[in-house]
N, C-alpha and C. Protein backbone atom coordinates (compact mmCIF):
# COMPACT_ATOMS: atom_id res chain seq x y z
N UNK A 1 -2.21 11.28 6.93
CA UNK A 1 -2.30 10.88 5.53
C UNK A 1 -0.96 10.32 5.06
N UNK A 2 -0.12 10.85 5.16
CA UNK A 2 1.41 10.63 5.31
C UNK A 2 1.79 9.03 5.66
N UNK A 3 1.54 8.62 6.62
CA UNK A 3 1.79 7.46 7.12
C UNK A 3 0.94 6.39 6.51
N UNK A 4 -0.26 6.38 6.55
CA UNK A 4 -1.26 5.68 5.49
C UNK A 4 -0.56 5.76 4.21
N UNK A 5 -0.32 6.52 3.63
CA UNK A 5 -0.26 6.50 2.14
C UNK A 5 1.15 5.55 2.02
N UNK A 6 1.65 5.80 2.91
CA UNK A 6 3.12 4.85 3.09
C UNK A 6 2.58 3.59 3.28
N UNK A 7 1.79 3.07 4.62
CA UNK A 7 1.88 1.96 5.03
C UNK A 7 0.84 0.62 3.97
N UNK A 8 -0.09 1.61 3.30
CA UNK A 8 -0.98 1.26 2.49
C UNK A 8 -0.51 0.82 1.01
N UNK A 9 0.64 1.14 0.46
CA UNK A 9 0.85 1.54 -0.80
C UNK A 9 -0.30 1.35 -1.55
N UNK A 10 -0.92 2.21 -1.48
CA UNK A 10 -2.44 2.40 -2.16
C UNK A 10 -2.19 3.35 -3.51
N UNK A 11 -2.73 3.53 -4.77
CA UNK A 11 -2.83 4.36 -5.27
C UNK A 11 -3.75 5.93 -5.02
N UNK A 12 -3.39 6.80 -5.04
CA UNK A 12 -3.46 7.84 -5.11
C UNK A 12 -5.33 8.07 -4.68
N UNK A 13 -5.82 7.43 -5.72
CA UNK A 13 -7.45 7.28 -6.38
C UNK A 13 -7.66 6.54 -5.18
N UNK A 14 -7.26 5.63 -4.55
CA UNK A 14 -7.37 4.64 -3.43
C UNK A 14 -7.32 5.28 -2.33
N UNK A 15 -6.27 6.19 -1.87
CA UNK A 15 -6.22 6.16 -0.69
C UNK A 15 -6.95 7.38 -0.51
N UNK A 16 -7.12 8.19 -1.29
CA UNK A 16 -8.27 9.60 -0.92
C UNK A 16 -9.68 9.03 -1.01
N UNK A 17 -9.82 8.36 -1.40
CA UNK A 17 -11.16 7.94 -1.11
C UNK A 17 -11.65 7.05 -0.03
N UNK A 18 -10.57 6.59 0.59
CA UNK A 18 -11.00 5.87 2.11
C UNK A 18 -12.14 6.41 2.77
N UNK A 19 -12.60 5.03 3.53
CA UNK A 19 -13.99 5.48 4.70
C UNK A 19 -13.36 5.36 5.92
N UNK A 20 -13.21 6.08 6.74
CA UNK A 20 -13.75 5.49 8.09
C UNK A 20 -13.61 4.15 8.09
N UNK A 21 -14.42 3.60 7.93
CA UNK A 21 -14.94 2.35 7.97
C UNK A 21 -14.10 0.91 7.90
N UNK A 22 -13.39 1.68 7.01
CA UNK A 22 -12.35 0.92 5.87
C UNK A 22 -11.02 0.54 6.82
N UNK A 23 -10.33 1.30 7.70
CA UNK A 23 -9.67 1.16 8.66
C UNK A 23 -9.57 1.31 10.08
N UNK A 24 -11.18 0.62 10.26
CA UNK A 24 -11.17 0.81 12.12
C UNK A 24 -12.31 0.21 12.41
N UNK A 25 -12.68 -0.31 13.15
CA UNK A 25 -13.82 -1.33 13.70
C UNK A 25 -14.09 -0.77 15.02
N UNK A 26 -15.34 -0.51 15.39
CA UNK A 26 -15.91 0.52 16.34
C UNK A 26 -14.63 1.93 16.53
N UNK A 27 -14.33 1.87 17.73
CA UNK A 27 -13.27 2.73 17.77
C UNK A 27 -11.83 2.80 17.80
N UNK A 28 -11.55 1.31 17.38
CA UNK A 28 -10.44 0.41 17.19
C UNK A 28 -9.76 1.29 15.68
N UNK A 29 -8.33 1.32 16.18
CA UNK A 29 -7.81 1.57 14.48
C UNK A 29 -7.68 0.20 14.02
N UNK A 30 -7.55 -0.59 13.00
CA UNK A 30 -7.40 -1.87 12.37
C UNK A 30 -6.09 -2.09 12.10
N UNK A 31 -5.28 -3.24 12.86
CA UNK A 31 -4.04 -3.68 12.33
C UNK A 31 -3.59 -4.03 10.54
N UNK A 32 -4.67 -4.64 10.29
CA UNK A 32 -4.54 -5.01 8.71
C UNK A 32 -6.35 -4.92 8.43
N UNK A 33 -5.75 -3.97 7.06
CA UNK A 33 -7.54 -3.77 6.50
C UNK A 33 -7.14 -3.91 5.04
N UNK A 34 -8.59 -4.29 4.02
CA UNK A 34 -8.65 -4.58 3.21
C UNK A 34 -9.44 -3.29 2.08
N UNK A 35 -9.14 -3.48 1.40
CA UNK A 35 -9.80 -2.33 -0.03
C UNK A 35 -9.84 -2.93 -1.00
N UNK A 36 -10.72 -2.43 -1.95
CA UNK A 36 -10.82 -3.25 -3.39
C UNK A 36 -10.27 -1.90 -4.05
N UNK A 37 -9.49 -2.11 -4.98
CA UNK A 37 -8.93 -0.86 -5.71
C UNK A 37 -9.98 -0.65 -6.92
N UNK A 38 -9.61 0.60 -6.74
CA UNK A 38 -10.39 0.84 -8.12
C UNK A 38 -10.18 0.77 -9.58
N UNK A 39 -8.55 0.56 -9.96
CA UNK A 39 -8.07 0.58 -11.25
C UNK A 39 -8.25 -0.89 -11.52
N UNK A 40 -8.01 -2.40 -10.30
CA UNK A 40 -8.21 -3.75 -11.19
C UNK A 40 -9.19 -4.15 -10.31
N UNK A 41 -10.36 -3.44 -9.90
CA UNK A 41 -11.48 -4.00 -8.79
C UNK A 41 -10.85 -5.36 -8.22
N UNK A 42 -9.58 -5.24 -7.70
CA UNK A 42 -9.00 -6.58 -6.63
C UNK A 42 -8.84 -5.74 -5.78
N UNK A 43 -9.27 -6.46 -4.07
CA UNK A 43 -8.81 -6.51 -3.07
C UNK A 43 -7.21 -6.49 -3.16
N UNK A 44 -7.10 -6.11 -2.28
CA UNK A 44 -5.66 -5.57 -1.45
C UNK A 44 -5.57 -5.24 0.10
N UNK A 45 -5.33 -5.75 0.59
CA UNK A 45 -4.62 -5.91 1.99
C UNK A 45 -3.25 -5.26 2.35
N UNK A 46 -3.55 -4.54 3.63
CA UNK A 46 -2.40 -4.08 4.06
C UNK A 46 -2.52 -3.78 5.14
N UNK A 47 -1.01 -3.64 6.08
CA UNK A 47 -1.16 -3.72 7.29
C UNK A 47 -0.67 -2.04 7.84
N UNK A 48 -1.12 -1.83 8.85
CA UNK A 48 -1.46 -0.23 9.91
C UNK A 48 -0.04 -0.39 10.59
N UNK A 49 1.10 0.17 10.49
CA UNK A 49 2.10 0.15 11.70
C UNK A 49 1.21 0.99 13.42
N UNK A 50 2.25 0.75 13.97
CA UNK A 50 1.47 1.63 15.51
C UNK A 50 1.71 2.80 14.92
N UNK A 51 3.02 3.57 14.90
CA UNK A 51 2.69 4.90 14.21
C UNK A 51 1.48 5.46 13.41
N UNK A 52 1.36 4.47 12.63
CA UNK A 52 0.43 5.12 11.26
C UNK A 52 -0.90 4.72 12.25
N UNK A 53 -1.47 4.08 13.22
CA UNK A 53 -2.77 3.20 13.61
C UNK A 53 -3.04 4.75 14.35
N UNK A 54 -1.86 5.30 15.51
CA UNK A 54 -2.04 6.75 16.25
C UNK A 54 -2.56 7.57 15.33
N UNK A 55 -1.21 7.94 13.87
CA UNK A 55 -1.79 9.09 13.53
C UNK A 55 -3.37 9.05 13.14
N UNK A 56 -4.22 7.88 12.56
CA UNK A 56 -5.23 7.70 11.85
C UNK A 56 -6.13 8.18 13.02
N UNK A 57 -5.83 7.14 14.15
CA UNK A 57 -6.95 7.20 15.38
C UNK A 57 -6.98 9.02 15.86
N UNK A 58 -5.66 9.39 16.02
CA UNK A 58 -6.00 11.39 16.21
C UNK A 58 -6.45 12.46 14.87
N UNK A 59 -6.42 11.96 13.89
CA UNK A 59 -6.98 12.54 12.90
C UNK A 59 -8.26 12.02 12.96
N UNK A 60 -8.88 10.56 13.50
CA UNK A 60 -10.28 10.82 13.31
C UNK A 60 -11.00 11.46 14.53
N UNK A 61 -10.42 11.51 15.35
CA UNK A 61 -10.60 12.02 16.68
C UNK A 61 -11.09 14.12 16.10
N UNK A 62 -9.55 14.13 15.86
CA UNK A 62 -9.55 15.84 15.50
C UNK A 62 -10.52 16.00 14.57
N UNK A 63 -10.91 14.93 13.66
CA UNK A 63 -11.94 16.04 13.01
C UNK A 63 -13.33 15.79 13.14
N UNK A 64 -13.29 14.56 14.02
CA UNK A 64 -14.92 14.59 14.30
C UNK A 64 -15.73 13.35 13.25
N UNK A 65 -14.77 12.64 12.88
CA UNK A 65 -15.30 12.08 12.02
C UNK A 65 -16.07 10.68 12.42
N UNK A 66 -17.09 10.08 11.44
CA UNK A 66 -17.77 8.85 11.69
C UNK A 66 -17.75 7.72 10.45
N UNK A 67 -18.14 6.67 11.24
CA UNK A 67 -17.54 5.37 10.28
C UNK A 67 -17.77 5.45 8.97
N UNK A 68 -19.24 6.21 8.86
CA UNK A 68 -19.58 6.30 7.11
C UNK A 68 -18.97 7.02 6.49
N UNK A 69 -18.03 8.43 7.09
CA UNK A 69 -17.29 9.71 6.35
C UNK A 69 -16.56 8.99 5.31
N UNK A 70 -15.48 9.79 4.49
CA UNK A 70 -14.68 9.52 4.13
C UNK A 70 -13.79 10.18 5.33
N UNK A 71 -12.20 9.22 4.98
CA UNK A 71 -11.06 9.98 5.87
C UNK A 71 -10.67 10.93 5.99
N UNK A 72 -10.43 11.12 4.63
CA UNK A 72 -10.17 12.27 4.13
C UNK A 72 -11.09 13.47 3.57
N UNK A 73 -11.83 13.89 3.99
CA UNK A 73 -13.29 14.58 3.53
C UNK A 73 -12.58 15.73 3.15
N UNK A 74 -13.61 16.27 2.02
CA UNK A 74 -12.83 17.38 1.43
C UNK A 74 -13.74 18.74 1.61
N UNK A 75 -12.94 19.73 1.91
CA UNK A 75 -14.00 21.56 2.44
C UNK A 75 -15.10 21.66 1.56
N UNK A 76 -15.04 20.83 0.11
CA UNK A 76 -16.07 21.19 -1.32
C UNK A 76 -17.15 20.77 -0.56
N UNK A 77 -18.60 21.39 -0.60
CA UNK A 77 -19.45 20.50 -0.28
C UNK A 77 -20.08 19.71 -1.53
N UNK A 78 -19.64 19.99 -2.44
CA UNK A 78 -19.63 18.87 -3.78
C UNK A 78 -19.05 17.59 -3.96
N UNK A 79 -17.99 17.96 -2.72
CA UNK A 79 -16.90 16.29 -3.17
C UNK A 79 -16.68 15.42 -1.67
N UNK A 80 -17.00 14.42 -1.55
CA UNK A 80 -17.14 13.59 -0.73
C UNK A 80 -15.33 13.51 -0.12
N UNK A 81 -14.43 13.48 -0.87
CA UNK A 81 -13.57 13.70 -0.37
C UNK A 81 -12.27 14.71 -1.32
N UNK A 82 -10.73 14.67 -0.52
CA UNK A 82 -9.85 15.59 -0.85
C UNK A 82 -10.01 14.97 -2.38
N UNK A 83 -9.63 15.33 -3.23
CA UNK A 83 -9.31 14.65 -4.76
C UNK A 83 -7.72 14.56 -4.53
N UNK A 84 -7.63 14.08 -5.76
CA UNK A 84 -6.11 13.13 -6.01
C UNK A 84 -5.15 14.73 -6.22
N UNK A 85 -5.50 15.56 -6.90
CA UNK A 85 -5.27 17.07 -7.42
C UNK A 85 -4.67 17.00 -6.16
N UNK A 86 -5.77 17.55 -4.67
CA UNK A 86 -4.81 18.40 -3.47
C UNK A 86 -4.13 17.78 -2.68
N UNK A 87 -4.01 15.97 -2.79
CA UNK A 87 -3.34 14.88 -2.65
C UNK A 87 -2.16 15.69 -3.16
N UNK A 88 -2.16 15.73 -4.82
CA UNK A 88 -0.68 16.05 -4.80
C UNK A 88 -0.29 17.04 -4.31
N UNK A 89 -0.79 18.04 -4.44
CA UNK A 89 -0.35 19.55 -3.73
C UNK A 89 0.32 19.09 -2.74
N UNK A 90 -0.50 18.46 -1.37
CA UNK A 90 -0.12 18.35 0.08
C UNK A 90 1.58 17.44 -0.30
N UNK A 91 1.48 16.22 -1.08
CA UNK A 91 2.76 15.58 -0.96
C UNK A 91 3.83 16.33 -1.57
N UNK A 92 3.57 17.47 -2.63
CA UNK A 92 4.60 18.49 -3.24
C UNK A 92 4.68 19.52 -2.22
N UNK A 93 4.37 19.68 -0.84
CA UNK A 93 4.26 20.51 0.23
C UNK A 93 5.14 19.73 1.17
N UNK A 94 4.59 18.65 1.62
CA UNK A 94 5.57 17.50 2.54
C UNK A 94 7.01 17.50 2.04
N UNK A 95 7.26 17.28 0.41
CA UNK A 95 8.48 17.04 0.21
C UNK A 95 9.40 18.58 -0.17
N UNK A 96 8.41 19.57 -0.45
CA UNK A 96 9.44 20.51 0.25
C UNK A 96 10.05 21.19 1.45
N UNK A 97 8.71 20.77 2.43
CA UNK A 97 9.05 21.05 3.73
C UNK A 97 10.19 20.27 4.25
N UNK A 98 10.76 19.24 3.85
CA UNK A 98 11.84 18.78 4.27
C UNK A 98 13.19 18.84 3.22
N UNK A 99 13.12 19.76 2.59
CA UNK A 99 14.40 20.08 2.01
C UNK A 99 14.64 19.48 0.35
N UNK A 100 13.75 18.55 0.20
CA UNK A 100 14.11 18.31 -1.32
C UNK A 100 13.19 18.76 -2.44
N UNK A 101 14.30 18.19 -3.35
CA UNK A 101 13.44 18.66 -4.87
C UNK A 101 11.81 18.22 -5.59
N UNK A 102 10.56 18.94 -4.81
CA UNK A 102 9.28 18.37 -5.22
C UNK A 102 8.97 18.09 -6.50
N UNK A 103 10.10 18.40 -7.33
CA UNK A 103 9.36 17.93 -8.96
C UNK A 103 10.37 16.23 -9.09
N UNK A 104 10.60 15.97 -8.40
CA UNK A 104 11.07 14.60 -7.87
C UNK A 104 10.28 13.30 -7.47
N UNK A 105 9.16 14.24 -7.06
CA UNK A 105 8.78 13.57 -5.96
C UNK A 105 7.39 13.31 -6.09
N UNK A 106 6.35 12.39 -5.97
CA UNK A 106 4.64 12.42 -6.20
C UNK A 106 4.04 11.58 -5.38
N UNK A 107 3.06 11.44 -5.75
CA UNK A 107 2.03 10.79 -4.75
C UNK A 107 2.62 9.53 -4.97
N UNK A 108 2.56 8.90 -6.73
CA UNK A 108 3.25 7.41 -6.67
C UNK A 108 4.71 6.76 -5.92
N UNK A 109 5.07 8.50 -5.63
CA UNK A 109 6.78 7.81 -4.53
C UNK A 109 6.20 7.35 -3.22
N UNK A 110 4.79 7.86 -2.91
CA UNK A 110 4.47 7.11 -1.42
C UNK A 110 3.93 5.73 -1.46
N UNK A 111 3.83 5.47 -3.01
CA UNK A 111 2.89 4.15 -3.08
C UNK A 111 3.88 3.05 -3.19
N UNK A 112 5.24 3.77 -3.84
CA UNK A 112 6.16 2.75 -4.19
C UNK A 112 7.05 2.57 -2.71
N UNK A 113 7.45 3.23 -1.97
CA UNK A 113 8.26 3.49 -1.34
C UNK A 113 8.58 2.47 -0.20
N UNK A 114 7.33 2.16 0.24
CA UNK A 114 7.38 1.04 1.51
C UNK A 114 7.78 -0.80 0.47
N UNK A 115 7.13 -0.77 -0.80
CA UNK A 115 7.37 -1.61 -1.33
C UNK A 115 8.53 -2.10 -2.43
N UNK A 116 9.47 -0.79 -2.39
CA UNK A 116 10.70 -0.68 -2.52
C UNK A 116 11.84 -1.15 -1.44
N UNK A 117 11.66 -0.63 -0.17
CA UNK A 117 12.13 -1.65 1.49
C UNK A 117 11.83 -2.78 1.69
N UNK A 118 10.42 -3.09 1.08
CA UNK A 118 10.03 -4.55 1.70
C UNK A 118 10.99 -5.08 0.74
N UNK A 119 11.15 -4.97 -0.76
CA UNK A 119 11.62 -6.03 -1.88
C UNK A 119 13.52 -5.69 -1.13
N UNK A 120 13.96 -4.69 -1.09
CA UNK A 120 15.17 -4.63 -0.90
C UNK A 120 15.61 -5.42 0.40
N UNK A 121 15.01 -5.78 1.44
CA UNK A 121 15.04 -6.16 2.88
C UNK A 121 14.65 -7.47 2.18
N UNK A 122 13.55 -8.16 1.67
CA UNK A 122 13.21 -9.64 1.90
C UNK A 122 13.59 -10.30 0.38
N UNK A 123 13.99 -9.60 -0.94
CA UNK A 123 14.10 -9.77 -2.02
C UNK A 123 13.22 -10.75 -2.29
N UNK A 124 11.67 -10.67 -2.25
CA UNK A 124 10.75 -11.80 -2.51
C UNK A 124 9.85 -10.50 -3.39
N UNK A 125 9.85 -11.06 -4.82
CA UNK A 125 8.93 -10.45 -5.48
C UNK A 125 7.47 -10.51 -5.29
N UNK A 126 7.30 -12.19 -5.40
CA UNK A 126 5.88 -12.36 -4.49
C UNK A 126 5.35 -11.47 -3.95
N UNK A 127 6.34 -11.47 -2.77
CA UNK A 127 5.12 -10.60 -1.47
C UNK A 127 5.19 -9.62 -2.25
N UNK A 128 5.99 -8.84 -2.84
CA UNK A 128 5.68 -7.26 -3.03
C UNK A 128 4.90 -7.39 -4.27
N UNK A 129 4.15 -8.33 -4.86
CA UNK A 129 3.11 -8.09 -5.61
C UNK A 129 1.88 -8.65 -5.18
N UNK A 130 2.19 -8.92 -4.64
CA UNK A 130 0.59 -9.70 -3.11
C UNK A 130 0.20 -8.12 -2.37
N UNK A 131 1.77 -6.83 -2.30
CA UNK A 131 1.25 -6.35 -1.43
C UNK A 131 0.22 -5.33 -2.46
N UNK A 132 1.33 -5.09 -3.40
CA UNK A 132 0.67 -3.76 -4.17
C UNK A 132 -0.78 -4.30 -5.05
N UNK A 133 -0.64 -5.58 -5.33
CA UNK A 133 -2.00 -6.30 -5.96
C UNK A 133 -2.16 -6.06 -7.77
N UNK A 134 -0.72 -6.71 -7.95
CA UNK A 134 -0.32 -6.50 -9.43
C UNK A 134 -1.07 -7.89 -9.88
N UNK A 135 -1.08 -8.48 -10.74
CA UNK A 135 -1.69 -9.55 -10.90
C UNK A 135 -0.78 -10.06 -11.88
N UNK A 136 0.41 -9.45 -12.27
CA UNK A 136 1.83 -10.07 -12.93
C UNK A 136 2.90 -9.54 -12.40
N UNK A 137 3.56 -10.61 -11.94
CA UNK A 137 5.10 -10.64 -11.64
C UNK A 137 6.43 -9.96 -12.04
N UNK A 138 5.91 -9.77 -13.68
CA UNK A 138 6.73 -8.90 -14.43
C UNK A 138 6.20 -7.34 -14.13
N UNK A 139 5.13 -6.86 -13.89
CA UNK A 139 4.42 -5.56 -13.85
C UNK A 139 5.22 -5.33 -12.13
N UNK A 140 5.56 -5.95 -11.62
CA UNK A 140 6.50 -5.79 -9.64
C UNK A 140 7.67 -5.46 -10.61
N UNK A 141 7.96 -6.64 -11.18
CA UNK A 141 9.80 -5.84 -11.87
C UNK A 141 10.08 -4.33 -12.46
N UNK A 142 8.94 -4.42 -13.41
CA UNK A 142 9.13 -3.07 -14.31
C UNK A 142 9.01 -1.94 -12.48
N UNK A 143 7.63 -2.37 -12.02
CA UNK A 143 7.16 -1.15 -11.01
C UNK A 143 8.56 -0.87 -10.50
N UNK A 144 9.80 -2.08 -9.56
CA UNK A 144 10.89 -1.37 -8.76
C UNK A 144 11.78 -0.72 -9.31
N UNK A 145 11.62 -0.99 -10.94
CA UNK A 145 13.00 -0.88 -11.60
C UNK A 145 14.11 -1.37 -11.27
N UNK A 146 13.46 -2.77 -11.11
CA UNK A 146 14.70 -3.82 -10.85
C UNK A 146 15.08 -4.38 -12.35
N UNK A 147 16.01 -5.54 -12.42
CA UNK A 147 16.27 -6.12 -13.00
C UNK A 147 16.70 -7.69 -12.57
N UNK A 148 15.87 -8.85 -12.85
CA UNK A 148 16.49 -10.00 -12.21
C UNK A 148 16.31 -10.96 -13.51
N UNK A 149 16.59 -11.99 -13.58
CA UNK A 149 17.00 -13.01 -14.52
C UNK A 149 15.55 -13.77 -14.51
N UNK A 150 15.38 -14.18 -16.49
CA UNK A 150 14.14 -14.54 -16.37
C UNK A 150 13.69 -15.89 -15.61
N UNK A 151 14.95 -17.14 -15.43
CA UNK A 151 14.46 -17.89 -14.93
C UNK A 151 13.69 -17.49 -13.33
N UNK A 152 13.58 -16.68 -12.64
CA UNK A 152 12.73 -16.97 -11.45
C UNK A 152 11.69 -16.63 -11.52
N UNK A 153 11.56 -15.83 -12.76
CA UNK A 153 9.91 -15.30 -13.32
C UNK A 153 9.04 -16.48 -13.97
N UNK A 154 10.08 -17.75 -13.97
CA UNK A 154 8.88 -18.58 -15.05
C UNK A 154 9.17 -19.57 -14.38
N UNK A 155 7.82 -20.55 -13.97
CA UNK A 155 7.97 -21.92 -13.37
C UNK A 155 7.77 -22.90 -14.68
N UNK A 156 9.47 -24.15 -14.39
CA UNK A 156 9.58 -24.91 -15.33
C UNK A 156 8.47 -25.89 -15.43
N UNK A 157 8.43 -26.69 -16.80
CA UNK A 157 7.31 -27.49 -16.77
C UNK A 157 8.15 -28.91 -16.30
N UNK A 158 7.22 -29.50 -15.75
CA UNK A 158 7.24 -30.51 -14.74
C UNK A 158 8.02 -31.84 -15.48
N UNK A 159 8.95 -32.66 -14.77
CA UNK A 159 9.99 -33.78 -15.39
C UNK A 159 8.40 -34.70 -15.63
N UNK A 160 8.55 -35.49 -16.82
CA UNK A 160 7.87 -37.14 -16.72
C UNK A 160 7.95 -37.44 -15.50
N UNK A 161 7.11 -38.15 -15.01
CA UNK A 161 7.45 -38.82 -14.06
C UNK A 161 7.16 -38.28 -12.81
N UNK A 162 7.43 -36.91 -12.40
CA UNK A 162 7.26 -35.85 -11.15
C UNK A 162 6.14 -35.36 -11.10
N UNK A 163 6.07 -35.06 -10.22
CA UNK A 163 4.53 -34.25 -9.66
C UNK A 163 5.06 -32.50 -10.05
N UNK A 164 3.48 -31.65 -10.46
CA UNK A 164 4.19 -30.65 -10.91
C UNK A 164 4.27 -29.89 -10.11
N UNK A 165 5.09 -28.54 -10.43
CA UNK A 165 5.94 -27.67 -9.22
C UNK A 165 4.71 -27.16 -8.60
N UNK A 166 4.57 -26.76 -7.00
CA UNK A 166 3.50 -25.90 -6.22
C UNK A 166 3.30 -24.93 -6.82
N UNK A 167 1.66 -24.29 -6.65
CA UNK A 167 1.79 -23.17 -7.19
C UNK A 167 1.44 -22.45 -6.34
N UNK A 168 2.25 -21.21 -6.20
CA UNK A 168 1.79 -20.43 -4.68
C UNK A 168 0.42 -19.76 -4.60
N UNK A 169 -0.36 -19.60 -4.06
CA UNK A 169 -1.37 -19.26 -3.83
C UNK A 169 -2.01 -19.44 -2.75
N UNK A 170 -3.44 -19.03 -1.95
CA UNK A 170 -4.23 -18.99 -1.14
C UNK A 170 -2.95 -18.46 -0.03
N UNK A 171 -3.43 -19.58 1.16
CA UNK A 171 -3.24 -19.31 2.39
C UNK A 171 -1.13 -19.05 2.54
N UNK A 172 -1.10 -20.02 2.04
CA UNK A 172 0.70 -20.11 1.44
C UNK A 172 1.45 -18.67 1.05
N UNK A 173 1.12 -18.21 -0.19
CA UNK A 173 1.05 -16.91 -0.15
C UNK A 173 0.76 -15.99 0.87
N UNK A 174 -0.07 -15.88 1.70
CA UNK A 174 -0.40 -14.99 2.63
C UNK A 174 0.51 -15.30 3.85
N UNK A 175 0.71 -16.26 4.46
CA UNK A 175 1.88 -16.65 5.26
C UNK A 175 3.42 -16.46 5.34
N UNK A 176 3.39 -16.52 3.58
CA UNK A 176 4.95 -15.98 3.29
C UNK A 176 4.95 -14.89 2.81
N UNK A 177 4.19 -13.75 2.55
CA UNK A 177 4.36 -12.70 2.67
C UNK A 177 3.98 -11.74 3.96
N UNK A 178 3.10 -12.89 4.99
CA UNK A 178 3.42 -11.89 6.27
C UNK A 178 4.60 -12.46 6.97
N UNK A 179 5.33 -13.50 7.00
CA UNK A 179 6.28 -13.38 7.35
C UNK A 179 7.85 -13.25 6.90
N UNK A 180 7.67 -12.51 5.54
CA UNK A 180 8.96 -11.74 4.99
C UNK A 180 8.74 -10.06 5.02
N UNK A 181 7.51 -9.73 5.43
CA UNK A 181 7.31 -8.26 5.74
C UNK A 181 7.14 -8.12 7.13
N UNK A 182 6.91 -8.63 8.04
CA UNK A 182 6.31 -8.50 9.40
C UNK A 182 6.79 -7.15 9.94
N UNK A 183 8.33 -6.96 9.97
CA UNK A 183 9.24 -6.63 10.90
C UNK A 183 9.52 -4.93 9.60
N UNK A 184 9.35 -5.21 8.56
CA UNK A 184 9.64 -3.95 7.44
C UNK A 184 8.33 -2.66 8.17
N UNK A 185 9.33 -1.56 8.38
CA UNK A 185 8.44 -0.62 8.82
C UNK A 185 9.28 0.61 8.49
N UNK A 186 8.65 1.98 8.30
CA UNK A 186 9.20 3.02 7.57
C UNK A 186 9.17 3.60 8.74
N UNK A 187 10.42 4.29 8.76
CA UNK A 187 10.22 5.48 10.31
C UNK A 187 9.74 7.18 9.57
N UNK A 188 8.16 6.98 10.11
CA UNK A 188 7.41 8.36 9.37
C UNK A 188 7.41 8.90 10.96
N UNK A 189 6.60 10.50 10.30
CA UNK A 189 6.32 11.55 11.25
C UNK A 189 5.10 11.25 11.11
N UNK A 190 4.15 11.88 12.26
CA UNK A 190 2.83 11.81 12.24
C UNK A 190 2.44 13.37 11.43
């Protein structure tokens, strides 16, 4: 869960509710899988490191699970899976088991965290709002608690005469944000 929740920056609501399904094709773990979130019903894409592809593939192994489960299935036989509640418990458990302060620390530090490295390593806001699936540029700034100057947030309007500026999108976008993240990878435990 650990490594997913990293490699995914999924929200909380997102990543406990995973299928099976959702990250692995027959018995394949999936390099890059897709989800529609539930807070702006947009797709979001993200990619499986090998670490995180193992731990997924021996956790579905260990518990027996099948493509329709959820990943995370929860002991309730009321609830299809863990809820966001023992989500936090487990990550206020993780972050004390290694020595720091858990009232520090939450489920949203695993969502931010990989997309805090990618922006600090490639300083491309873009990708890190392609990854998390903000649908404004300014909503990536506030999220890192960065601060950058408004001109790169606003594309100028076009000279007389010139053709107007590209606008990034489709395939373009997806190209330059897999290749300013490719190589960004978090060194987790399984």
């Amino acid at each position: 869960m650990f490594n997913l929740a990293i490699d995914s920056k999924l929200r909380g609501c997102d990543l406990v509710s995973l299928h099976v399904r959702d990250v692995t094709h027959g018995n394949q773990v999936l390099h890059r899988a897709m989800v529609l979130q539930r807070k702006t019903q947009r797709p979001v894409q993200f990619e499986l490191t090998e670490p995180t592809r193992a731990a997924v593939a021996a956790w579905i192994e260990k518990a027996q699970l099948r493509s329709d489960q959820c990943l995370f299935p929860s002991r309730l036989a009321g609830s299809p899976h863990v809820s966001t509640r023992q989500y936090a418990r487990i990550v206020h458990e993780w972050v004390e088991a290694v020595g720091l302060d858990s009232s520090a620390y939450g489920t949203h530090s695993m969502r931010r965290t990989k997309a805090t490295l990618i922006y600090k390593r490639t300083k491309n806001l873009r990708a890190v709002q392609l990854l998390l699936g903000h649908t404004k540029l300014e909503s990536t700034v506030r999220y890192l608690g960065i601060e950058v100057p408004r001109w790169p947030l606003e594309i100028p309007p076009p000279v007389a005469g010139s053709k107007s500026p590209t606008r990034l999108g489709g395939d373009r976008s997806t190209r330059i944000v897999t290749r300013n993240v490719r190589d960004v990878q978090v060194g987790c435990g399984k």
